[in-house]
C-alpha atoms as a PDB file:
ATOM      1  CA  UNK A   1      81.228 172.198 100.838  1.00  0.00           C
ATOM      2  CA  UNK A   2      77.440 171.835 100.687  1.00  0.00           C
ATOM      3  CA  UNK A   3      75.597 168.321 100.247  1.00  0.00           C
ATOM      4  CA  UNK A   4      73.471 168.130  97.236  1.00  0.00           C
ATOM      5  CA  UNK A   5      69.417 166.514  97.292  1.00  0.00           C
ATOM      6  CA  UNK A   6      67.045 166.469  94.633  1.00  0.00           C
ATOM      7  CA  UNK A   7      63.713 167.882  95.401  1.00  0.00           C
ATOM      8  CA  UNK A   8      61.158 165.119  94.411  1.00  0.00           C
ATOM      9  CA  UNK A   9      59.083 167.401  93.283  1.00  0.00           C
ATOM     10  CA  UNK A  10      60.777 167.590  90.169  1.00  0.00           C
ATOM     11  CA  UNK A  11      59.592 164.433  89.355  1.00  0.00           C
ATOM     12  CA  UNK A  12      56.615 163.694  90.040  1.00  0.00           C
ATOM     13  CA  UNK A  13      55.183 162.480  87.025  1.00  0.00           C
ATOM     14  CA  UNK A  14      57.290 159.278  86.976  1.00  0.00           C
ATOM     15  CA  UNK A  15      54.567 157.106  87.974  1.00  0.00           C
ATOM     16  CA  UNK A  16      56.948 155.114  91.303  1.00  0.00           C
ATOM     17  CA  UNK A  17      56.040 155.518  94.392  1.00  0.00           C
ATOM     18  CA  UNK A  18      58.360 157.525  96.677  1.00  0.00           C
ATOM     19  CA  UNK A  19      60.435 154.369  97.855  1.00  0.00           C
ATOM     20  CA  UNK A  20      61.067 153.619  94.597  1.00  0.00           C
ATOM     21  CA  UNK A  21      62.345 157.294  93.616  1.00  0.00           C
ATOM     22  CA  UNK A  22      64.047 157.598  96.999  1.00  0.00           C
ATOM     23  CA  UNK A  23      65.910 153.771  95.638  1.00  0.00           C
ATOM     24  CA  UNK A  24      66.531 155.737  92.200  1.00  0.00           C
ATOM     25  CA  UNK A  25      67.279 158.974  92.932  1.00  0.00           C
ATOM     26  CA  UNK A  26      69.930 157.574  95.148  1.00  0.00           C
ATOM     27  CA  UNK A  27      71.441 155.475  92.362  1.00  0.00           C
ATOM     28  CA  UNK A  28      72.569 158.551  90.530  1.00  0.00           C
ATOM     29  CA  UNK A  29      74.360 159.772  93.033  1.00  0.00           C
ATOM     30  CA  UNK A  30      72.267 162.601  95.523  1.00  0.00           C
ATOM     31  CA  UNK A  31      73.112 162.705  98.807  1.00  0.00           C
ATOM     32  CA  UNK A  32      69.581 163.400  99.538  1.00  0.00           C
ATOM     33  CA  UNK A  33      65.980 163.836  98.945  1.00  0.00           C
ATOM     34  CA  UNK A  34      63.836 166.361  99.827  1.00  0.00           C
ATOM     35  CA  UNK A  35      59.976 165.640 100.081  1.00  0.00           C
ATOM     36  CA  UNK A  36      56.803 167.179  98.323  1.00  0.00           C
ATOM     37  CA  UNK A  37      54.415 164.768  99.929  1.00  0.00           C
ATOM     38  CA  UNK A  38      54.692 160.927 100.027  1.00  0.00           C
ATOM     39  CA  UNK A  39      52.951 158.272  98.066  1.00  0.00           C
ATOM     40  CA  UNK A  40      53.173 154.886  99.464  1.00  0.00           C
ATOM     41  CA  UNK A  41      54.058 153.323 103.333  1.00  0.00           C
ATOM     42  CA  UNK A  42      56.166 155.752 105.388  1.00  0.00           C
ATOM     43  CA  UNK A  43      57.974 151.957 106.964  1.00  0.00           C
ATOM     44  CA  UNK A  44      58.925 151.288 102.797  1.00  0.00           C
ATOM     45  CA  UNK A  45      60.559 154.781 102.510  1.00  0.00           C
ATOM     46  CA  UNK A  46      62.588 154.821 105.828  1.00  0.00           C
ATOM     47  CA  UNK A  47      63.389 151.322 104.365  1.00  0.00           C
ATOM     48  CA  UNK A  48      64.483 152.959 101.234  1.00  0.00           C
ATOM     49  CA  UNK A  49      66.313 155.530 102.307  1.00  0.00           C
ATOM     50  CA  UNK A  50      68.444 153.200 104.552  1.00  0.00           C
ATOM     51  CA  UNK A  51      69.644 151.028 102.268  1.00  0.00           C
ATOM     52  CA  UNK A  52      70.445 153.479 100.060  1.00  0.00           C
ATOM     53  CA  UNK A  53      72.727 155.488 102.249  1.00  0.00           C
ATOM     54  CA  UNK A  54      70.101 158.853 101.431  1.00  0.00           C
ATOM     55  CA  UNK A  55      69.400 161.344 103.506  1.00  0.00           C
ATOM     56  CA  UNK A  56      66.252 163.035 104.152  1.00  0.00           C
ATOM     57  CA  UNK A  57      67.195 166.476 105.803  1.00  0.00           C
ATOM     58  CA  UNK A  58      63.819 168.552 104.737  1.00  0.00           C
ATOM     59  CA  UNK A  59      60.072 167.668 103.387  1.00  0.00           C
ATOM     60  CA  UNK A  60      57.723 171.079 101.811  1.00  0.00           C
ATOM     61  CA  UNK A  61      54.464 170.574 103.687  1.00  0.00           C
ATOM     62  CA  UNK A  62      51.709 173.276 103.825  1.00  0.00           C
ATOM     63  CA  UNK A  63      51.430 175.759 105.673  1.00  0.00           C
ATOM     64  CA  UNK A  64      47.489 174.353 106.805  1.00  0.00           C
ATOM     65  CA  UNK A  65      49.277 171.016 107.003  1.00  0.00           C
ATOM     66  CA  UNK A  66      50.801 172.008 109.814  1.00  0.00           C
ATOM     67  CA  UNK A  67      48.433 174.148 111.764  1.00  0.00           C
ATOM     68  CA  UNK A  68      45.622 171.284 111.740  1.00  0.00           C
ATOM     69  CA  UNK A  69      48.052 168.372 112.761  1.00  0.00           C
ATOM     70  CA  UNK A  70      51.471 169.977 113.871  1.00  0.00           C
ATOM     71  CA  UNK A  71      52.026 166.471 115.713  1.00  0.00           C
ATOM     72  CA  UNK A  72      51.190 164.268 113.534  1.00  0.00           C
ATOM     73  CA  UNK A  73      52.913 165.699 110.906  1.00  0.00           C
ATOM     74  CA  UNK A  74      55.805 166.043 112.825  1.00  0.00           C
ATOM     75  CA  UNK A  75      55.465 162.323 113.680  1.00  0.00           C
ATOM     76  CA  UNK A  76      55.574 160.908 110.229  1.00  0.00           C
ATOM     77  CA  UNK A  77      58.878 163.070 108.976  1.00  0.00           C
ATOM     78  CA  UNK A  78      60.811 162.898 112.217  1.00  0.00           C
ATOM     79  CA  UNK A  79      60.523 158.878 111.163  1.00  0.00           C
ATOM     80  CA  UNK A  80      62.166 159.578 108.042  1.00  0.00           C
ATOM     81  CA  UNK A  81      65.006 161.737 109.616  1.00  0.00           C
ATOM     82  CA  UNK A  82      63.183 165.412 108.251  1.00  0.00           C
ATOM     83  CA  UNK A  83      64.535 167.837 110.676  1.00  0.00           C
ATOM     84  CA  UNK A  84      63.494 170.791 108.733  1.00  0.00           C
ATOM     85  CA  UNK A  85      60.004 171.692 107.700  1.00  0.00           C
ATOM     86  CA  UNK A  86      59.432 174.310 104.560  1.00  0.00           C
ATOM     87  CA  UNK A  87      56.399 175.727 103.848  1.00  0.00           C
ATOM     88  CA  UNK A  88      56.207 175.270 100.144  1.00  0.00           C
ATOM     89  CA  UNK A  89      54.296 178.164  99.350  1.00  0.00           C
ATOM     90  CA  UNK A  90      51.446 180.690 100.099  1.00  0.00           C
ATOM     91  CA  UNK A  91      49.152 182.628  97.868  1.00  0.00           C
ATOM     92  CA  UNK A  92      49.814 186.304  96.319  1.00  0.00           C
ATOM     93  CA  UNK A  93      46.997 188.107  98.970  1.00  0.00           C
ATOM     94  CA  UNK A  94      49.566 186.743 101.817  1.00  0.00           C
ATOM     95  CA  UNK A  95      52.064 189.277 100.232  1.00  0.00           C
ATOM     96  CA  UNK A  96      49.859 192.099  98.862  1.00  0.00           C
ATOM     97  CA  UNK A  97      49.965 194.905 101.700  1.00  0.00           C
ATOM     98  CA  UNK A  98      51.872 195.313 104.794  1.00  0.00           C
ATOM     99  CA  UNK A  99      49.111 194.115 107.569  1.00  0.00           C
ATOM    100  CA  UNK A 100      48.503 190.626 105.228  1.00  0.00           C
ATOM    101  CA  UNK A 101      52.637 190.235 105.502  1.00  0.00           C
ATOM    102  CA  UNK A 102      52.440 190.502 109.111  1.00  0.00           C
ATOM    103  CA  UNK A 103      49.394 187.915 109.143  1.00  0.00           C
ATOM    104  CA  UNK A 104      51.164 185.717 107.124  1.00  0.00           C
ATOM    105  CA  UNK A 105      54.652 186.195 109.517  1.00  0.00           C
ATOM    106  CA  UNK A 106      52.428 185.808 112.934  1.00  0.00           C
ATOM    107  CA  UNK A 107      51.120 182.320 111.413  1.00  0.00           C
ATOM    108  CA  UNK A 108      54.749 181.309 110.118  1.00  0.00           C
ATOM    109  CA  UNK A 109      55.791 182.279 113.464  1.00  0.00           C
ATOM    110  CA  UNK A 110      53.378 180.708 115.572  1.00  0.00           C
ATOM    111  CA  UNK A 111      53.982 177.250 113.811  1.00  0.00           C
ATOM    112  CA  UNK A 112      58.321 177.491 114.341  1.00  0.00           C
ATOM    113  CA  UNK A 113      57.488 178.737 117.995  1.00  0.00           C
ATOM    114  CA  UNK A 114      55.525 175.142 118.736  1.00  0.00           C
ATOM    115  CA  UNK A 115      58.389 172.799 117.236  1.00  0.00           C
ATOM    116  CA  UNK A 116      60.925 171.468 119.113  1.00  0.00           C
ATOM    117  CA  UNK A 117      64.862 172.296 119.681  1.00  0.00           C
ATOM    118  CA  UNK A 118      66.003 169.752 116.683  1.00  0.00           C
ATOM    119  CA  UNK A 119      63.403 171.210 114.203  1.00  0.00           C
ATOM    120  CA  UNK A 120      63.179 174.155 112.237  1.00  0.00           C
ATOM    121  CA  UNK A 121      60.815 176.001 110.243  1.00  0.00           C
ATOM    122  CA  UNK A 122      61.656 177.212 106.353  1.00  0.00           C
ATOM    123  CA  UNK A 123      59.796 179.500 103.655  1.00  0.00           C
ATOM    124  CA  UNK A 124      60.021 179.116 100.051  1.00  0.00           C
ATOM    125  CA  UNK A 125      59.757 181.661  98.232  1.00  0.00           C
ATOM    126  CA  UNK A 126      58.253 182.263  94.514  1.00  0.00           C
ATOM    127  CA  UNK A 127      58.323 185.318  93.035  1.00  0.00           C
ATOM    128  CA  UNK A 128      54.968 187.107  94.070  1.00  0.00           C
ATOM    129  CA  UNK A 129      56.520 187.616  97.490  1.00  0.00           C
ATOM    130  CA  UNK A 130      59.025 190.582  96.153  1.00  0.00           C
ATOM    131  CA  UNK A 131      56.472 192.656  95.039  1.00  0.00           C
ATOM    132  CA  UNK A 132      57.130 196.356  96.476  1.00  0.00           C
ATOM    133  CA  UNK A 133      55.442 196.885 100.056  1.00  0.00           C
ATOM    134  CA  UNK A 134      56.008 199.916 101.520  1.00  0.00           C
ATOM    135  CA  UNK A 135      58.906 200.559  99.707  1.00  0.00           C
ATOM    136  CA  UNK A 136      60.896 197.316  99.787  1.00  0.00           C
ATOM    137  CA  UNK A 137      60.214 193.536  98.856  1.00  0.00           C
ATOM    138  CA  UNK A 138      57.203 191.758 101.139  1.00  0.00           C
ATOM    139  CA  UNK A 139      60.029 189.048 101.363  1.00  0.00           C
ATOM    140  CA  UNK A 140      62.263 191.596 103.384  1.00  0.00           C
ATOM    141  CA  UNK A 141      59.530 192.948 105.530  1.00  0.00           C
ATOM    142  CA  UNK A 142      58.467 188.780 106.090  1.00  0.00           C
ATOM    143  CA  UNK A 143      62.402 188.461 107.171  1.00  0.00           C
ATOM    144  CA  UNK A 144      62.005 191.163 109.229  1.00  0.00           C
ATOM    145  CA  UNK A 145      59.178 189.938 111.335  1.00  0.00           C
ATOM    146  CA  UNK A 146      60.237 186.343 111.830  1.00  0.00           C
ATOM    147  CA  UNK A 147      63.397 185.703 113.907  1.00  0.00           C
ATOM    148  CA  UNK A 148      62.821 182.292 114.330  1.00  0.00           C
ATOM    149  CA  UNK A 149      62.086 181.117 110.381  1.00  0.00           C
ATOM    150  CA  UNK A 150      64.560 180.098 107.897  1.00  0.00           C
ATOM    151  CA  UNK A 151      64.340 180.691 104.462  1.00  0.00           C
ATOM    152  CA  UNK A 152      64.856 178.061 101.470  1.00  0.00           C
ATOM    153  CA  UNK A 153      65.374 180.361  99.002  1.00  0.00           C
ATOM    154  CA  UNK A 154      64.244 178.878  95.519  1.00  0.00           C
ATOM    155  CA  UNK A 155      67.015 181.116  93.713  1.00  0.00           C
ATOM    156  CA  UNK A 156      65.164 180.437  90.083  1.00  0.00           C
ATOM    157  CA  UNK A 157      62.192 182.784  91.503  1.00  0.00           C
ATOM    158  CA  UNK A 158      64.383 185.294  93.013  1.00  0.00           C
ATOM    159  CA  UNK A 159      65.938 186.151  89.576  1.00  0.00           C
ATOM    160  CA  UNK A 160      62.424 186.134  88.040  1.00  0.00           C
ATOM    161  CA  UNK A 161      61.262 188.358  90.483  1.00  0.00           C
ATOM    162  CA  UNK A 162      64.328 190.822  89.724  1.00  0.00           C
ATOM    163  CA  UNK A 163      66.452 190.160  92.779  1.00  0.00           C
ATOM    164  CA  UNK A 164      69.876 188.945  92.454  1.00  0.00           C
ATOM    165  CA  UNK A 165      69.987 185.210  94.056  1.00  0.00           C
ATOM    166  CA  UNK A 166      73.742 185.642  94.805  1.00  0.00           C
ATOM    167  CA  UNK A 167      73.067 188.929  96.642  1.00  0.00           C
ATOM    168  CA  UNK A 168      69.762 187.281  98.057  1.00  0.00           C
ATOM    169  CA  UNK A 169      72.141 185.036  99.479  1.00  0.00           C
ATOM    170  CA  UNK A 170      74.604 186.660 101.160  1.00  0.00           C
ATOM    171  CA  UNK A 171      72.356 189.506 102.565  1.00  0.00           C
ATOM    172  CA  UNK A 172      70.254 186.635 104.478  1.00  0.00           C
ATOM    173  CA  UNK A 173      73.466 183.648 104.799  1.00  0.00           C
ATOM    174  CA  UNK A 174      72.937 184.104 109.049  1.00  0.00           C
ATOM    175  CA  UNK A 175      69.258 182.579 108.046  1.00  0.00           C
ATOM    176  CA  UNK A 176      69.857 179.760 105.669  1.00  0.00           C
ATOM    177  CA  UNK A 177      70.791 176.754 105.400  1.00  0.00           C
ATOM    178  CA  UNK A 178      69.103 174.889 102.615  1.00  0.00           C
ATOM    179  CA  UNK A 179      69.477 176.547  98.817  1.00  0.00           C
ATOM    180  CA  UNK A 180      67.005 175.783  96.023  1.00  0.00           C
ATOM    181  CA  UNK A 181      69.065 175.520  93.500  1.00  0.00           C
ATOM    182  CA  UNK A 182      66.723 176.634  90.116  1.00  0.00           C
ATOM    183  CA  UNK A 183      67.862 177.485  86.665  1.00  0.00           C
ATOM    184  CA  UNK A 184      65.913 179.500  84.526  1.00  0.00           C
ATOM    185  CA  UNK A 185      66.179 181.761  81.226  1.00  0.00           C
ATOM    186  CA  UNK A 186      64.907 185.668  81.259  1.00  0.00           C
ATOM    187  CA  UNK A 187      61.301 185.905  81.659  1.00  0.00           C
ATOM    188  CA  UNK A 188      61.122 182.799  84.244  1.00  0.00           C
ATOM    189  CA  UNK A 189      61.455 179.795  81.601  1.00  0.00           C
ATOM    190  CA  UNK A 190      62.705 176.764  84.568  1.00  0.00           C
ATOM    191  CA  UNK A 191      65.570 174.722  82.647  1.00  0.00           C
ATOM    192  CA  UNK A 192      67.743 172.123  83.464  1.00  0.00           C
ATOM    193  CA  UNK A 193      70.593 173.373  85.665  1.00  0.00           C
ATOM    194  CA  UNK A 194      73.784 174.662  83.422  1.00  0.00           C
ATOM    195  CA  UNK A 195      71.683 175.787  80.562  1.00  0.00           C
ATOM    196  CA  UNK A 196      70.409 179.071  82.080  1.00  0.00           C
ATOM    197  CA  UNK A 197      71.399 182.297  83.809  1.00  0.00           C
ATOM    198  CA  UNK A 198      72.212 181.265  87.339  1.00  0.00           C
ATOM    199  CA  UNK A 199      75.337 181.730  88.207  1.00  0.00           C
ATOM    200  CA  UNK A 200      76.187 178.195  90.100  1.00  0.00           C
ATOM    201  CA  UNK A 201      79.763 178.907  90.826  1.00  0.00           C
ATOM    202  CA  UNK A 202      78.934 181.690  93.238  1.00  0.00           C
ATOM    203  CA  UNK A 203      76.017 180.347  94.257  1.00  0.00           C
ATOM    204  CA  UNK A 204      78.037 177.341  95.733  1.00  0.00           C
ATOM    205  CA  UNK A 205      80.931 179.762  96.759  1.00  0.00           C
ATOM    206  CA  UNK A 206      78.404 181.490  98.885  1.00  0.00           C
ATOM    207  CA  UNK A 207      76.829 178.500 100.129  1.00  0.00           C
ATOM    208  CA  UNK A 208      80.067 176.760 101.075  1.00  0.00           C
ATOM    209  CA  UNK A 209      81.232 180.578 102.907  1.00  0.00           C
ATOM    210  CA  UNK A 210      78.249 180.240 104.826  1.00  0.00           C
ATOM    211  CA  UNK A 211      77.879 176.700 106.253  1.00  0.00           C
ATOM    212  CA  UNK A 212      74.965 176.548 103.911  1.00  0.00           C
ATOM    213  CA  UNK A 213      74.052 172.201 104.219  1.00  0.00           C
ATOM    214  CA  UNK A 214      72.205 171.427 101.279  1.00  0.00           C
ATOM    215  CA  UNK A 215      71.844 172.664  97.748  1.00  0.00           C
ATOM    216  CA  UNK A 216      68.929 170.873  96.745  1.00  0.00           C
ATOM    217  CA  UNK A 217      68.052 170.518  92.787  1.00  0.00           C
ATOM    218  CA  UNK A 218      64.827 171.231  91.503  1.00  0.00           C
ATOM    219  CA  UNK A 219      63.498 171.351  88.195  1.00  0.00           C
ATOM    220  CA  UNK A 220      60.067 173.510  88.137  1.00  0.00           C
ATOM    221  CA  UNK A 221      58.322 172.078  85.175  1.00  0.00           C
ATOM    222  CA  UNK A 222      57.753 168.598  86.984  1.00  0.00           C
ATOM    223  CA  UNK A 223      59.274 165.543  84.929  1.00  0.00           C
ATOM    224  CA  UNK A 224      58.019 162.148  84.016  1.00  0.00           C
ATOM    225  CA  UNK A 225      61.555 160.550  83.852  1.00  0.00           C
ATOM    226  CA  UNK A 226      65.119 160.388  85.918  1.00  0.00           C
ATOM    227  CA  UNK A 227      67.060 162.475  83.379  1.00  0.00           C
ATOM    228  CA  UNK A 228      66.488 165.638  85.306  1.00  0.00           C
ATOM    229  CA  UNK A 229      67.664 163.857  88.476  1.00  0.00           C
ATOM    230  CA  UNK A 230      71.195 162.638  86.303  1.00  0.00           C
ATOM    231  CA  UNK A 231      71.365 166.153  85.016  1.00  0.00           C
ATOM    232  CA  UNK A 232      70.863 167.458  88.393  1.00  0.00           C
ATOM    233  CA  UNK A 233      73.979 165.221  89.712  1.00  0.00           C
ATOM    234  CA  UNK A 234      75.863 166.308  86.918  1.00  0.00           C
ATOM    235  CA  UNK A 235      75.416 169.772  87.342  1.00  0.00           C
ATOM    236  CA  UNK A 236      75.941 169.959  91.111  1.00  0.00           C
ATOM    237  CA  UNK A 237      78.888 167.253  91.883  1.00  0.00           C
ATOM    238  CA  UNK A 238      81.698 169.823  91.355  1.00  0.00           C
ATOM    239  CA  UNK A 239      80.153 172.046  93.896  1.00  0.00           C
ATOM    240  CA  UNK A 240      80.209 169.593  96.725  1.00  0.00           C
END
């Protein structure tokens, strides 16, 4: 069985710092967090997620981020227990043609080449990246090109883009291990998890096949309460 984490993201208009949302988020029951930034002292979150038994496995950081200060940035997260990086996303033009695909998978790759044994690069996709390149998605050709990347595949986008998440899944299990779990209605509406069209069950079914870790929670439209994080619980805890 996978672990379940909310993705902070999701709310980020509750005006906290993240301490105090790692302290909450905690409360309702996650097993993790995972981070889109961090507002406040990096000692008070360590200190938060301590005594709150969380786990940090992952933090989105950008893709620049991480070029211009690979250390430092590696420095602060390692602190916190992050052991796996994901770029959180890069512009349509990255994805439009086959030579800006392999520009965008030579950067990708040069950044998971420089990181250590115990850390590991991810991509998260939207949907822009399936848009037909040579005859299949620019996310299959970006696979293709980068044996040492892991995806995070935000399984809300892959149905908006057309793809089938379960099918994403299992075609590409060998190179994840962290699921964003996203629901969403026909023509990309993000909902709160149960109230949509992905198919959880098999979602988790593949993910627990595959020695996938973490399905981690995220609601798109970002929140200024802790309901989505209760709802998230809810809607996860039979799955792990």
């Amino acid at each position: 069985m996978s672990k379940i984490a909310l993705q902070l993201y999701s709310i980020d208009a509750v005006d906290d710092d993240t301490a105090t949302k790692v302290e909450t988020v905690g409360e309702t029951g996650f097993d993790g967090v995972e981070f889109a930034g961090i507002d406040g002292d990096v000692d008070d979150v360590g200190a938060a997620l301590e005594d709150n038994n969380v786990k940090a496995p992952s933090a989105h950081v950008g893709l620049d981020a991480l070029e211009d200060d690979l250390a430092g940035t590696v420095d602060t997260y390692r602190s916190l227990g992050v052991t796996d990086l994901v770029v959180p996303y890069l512009p349509p033009e990255a994805f439009e043609s086959r030579e800006a695909v392999e520009e965008t998978a030579d950067r990708l790759s040069a950044v998971a080449d420089e990181l250590e044994d115990d850390l590991t690069l991810h991509y998260h996709n939207h949907d822009h990246e399936f848009v037909d390149v040579d005859g299949q998605p620019a996310m299959e050709h970006l696979i293709e090109l980068t044996a040492d990347l892991e995806i995070e595949p935000d399984l809300g986008w892959v149905g908006v883009a057309g793809d089938d998440p379960v099918d994403f899944l299992e075609r590409h299990a060998d190179r994840i291990s962290l699921v964003h779990v996203k629901d969403y209605e026909e023509g990309g509406q993000p909902v709160e998890g149960g109230t949509g069209d992905l198919d959880i069950e098999a979602v988790a079914d593949v993910a627990a096949d595959n020695g996938m870790e973490w399905l981690i929670y995220e609601h798109e439209e970002r929140q200024d309460s802790y309901e989505t994080a209760r709802n998230g619980v809810d809607y996860l805890e039979p799955y792990r």
